[in-house]
Protein backbone atom coordinates (compact mmCIF):
# COMPACT_ATOMS: atom_id res chain seq x y z
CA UNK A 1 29.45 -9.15 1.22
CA UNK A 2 26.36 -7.41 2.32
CA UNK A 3 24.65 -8.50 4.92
CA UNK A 4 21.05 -8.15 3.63
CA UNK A 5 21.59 -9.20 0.37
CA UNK A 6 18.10 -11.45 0.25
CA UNK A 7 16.06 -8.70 1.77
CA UNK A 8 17.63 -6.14 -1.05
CA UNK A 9 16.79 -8.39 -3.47
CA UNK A 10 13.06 -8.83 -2.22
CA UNK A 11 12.86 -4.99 -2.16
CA UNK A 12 13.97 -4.81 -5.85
CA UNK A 13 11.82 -7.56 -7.51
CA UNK A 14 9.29 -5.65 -5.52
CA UNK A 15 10.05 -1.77 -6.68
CA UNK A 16 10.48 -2.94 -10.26
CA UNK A 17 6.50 -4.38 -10.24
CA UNK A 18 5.49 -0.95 -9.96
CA UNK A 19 6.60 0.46 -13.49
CA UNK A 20 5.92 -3.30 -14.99
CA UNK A 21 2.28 -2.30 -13.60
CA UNK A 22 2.30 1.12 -14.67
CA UNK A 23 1.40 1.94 -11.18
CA UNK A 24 3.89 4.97 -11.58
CA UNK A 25 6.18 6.81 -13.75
CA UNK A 26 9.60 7.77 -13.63
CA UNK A 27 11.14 7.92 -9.72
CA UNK A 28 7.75 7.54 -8.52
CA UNK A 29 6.64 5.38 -5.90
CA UNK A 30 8.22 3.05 -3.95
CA UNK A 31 7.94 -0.55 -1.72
CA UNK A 32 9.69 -1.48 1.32
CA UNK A 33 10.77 -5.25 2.50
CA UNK A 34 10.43 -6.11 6.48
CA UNK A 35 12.66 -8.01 8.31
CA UNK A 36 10.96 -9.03 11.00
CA UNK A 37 13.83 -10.56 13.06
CA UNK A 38 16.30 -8.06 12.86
CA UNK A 39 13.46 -5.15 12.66
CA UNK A 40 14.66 -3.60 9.30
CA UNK A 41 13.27 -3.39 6.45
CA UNK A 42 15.30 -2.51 2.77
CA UNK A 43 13.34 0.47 0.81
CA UNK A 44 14.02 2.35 -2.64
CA UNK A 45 16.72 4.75 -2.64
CA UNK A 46 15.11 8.31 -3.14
CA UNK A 47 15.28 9.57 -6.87
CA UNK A 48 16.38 6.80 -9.11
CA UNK A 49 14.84 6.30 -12.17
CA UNK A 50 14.02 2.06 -11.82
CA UNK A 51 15.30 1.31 -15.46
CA UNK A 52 18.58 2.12 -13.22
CA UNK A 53 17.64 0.73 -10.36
CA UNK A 54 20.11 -2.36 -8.97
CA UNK A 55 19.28 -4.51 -5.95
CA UNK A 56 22.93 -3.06 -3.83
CA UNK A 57 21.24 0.25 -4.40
CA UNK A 58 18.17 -0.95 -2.14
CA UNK A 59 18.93 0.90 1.58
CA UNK A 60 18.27 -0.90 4.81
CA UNK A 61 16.70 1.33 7.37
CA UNK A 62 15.91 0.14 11.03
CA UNK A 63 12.29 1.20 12.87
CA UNK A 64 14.00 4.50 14.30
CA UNK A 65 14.94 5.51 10.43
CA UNK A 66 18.72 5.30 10.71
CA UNK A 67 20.29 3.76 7.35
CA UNK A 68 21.80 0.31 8.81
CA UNK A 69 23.21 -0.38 5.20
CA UNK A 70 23.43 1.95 2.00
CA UNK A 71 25.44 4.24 -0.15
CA UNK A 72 22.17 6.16 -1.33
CA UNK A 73 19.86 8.44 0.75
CA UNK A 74 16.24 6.32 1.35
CA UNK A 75 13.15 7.03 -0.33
CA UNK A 76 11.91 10.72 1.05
CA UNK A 77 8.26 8.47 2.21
CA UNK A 78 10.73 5.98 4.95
CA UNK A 79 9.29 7.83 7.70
CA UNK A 80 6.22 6.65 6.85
CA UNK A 81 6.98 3.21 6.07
CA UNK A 82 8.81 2.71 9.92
CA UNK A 83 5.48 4.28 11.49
CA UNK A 84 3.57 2.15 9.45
CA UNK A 85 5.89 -1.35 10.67
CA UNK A 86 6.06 -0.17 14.22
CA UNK A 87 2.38 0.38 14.43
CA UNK A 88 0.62 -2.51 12.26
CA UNK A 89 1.74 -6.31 13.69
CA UNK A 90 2.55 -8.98 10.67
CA UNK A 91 3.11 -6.35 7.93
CA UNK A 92 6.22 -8.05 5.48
CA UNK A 93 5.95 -5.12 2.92
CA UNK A 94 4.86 -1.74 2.53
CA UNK A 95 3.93 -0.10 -1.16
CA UNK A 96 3.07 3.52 -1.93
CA UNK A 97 1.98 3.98 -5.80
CA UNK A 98 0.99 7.29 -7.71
CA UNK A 99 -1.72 5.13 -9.73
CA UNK A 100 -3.99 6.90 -11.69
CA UNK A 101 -6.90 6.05 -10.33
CA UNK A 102 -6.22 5.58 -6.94
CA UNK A 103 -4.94 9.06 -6.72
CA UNK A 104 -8.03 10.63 -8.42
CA UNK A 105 -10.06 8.89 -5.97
CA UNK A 106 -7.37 10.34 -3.16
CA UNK A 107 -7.69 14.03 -4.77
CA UNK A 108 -11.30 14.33 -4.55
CA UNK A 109 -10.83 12.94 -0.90
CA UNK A 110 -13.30 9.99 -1.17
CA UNK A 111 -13.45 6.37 -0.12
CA UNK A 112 -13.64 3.71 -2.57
CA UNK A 113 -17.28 1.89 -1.95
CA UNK A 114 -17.64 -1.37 -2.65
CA UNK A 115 -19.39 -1.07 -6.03
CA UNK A 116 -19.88 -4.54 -7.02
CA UNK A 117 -18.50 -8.55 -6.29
CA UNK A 118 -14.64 -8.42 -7.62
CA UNK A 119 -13.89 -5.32 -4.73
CA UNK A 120 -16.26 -8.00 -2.12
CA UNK A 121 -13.85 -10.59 -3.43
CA UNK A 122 -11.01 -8.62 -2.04
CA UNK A 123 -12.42 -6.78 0.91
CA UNK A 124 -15.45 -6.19 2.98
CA UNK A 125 -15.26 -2.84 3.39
CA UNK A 126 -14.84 0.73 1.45
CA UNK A 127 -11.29 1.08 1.02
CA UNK A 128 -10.67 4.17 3.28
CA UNK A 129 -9.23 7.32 2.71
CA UNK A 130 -7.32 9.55 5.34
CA UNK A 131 -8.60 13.31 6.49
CA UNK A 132 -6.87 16.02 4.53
CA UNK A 133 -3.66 17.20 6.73
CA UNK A 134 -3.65 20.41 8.83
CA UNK A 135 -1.22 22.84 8.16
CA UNK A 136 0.53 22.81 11.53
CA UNK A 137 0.71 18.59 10.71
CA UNK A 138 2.43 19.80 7.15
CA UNK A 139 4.97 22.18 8.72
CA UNK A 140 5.91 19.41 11.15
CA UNK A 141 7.88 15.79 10.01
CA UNK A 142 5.23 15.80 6.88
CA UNK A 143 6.32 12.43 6.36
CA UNK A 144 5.58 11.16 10.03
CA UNK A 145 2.69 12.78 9.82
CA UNK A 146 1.58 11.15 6.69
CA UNK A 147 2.22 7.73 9.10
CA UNK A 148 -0.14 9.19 11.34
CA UNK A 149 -2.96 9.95 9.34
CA UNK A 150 -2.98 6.69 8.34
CA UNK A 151 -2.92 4.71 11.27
CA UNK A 152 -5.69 7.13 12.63
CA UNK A 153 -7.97 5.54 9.94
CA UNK A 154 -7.50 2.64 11.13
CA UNK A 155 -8.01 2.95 15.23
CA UNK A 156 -11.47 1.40 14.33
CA UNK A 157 -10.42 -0.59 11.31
CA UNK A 158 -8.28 -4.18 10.65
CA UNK A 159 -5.17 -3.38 8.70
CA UNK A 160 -5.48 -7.06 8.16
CA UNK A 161 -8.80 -7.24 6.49
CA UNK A 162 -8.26 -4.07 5.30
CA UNK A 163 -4.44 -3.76 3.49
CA UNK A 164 -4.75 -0.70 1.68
CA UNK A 165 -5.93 3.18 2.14
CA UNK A 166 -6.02 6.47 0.58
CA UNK A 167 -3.98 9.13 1.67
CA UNK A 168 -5.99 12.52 0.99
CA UNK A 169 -4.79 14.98 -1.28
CA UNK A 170 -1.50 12.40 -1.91
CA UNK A 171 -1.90 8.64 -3.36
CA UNK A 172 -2.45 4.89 -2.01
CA UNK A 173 -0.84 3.23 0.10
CA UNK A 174 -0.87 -1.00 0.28
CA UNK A 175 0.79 -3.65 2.44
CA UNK A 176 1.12 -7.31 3.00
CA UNK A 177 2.53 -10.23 4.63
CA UNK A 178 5.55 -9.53 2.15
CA UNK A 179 6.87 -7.02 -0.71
CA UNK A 180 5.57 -9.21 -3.12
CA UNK A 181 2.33 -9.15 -1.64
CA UNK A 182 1.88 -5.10 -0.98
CA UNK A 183 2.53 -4.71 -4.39
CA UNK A 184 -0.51 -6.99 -5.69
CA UNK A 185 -2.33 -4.82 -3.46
CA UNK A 186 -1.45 -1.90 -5.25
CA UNK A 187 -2.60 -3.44 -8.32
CA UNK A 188 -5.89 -4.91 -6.87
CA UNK A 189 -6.50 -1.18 -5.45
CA UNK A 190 -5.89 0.55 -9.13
CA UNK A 191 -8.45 -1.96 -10.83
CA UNK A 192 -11.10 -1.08 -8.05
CA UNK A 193 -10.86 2.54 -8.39
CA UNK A 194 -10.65 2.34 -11.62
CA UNK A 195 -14.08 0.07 -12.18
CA UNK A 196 -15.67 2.55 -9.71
CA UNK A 197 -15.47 5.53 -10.95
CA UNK A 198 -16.61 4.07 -14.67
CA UNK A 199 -19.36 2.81 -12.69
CA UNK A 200 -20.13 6.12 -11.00
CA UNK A 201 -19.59 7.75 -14.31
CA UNK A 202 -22.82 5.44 -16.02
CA UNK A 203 -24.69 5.71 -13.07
CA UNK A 204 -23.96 8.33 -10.43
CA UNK A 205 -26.84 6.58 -8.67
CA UNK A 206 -25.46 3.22 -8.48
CA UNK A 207 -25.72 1.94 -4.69
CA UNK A 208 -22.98 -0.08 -2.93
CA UNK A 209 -23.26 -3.39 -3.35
CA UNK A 210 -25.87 -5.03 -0.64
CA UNK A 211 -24.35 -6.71 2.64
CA UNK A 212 -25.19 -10.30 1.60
CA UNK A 213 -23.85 -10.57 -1.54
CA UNK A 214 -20.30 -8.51 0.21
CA UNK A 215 -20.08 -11.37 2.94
CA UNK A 216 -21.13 -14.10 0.08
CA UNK A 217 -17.71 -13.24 -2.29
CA UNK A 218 -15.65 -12.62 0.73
CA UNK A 219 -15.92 -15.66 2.93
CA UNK A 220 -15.83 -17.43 -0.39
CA UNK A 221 -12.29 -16.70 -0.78
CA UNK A 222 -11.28 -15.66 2.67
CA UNK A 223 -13.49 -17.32 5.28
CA UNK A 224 -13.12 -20.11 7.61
CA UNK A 225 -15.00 -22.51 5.06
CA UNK A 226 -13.60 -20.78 1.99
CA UNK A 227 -13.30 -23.05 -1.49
CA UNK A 228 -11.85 -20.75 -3.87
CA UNK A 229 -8.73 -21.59 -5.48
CA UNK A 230 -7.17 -25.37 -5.22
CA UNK A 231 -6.26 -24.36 -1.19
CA UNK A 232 -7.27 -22.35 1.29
CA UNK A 233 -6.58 -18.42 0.79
């Protein structure tokens, strides 16, 4: 019997929220699950089309990226994923998407700004977006490197307040406190970029949304004193 059978499964219910999303087509994409115990996490196998996707096809990979249980080669992004658990305390999941939006935004190698209260409700910041990748960093471990570029953004940023960013040139990527959790990151990332840019696009003049009214929808929801919702976020 396999030995990670729950944390397969949370991978799996996870992965297969992408395509129910439409977050990404095809072999596309892919979420991790974190085992914070044993320090492994179970990830997408690289490749397989999720209509034939199982949960025993979900491969458990330790921080140092050796496959701990699997028949099927990881996804080709685990590098990043391990650099992403080893450097960011409390993460439970790790997403990467090829959204539409999200990407565009990542292509033209801009930041999301906070455009207007349902982004504020989320976060109080621009959702970042990495520097473009030198070619010596490209002709090294790319996917390491990808790992890097991230957590570079985010020397003088909380991956806690902050659970997403935009890889340049490449796609988003989102985490949580579990699988579950990165994912509906993904999807709260996709419908900001996406009511962004129509916003840009009706007025390219349109200015970020002003401080008080940012801290106002935030600390509504996420505060010390917050009162949305029937608990506490």
């Amino acid at each position: 019997m396999a030995t990670y059978k729950q944390l397969k499964k949370e991978a799996y219910t996870a992965n297969m929220e992408i395509p129910a999303h439409g977050l990404a087509i095809y072999t596309f994409g892919n979420v991790s699950a974190f085992d914070s115990q044993k320090k492994v996490f179970a990830i997408k196998p690289s490749g397989v089309p999720y209509r034939q996707l199982k949960p025993s096809d979900m491969v458990v990979v330790d921080l140092n990226n050796r496959i701990i249980e699997g028949n099927l080669r990881p996804s080709s992004d685990t590098k990043t994923h391990a650099l992403l658990y080893r450097s960011f305390p409390d993460l439970g999941g790790i997403a990467h998407t090829h959204s539409t939006y999200a990407v565009a935004w990542a292509q033209a190698q801009r930041s999301i700004p906070v455009m207007g209260t349902t982004h504020a409700d989320h976060l109080a910041a621009d959702i970042p977006v990495t520097a473009v990748m030198s070619d010596d960093q490209i002709q090294k471990d790319y996917e390491e490197e990808t790992g890097k570029q991230i957590t570079a953004v985010f020397e003088q940023l909380s991956p806690q307040d902050i659970p997403m960013v935009l890889v340049a040139c490449h796609g988003p990527f989102t985490w949580g406190s579990s699988a579950a959790k990165a994912v509906y990151n993904s999807v709260v990332l996709e419908e900001l970029a996406r009511q962004a840019l129509f916003t840009l696009e009706i007025n390219p003049d349109t200015p970020s949304l002003k401080k008080t009214l940012i801290n106002k929808h935030y600390q509504r929801k996420h505060g010390n004193n917050a009162y949305y919702g029937q608990n506490k976020v």
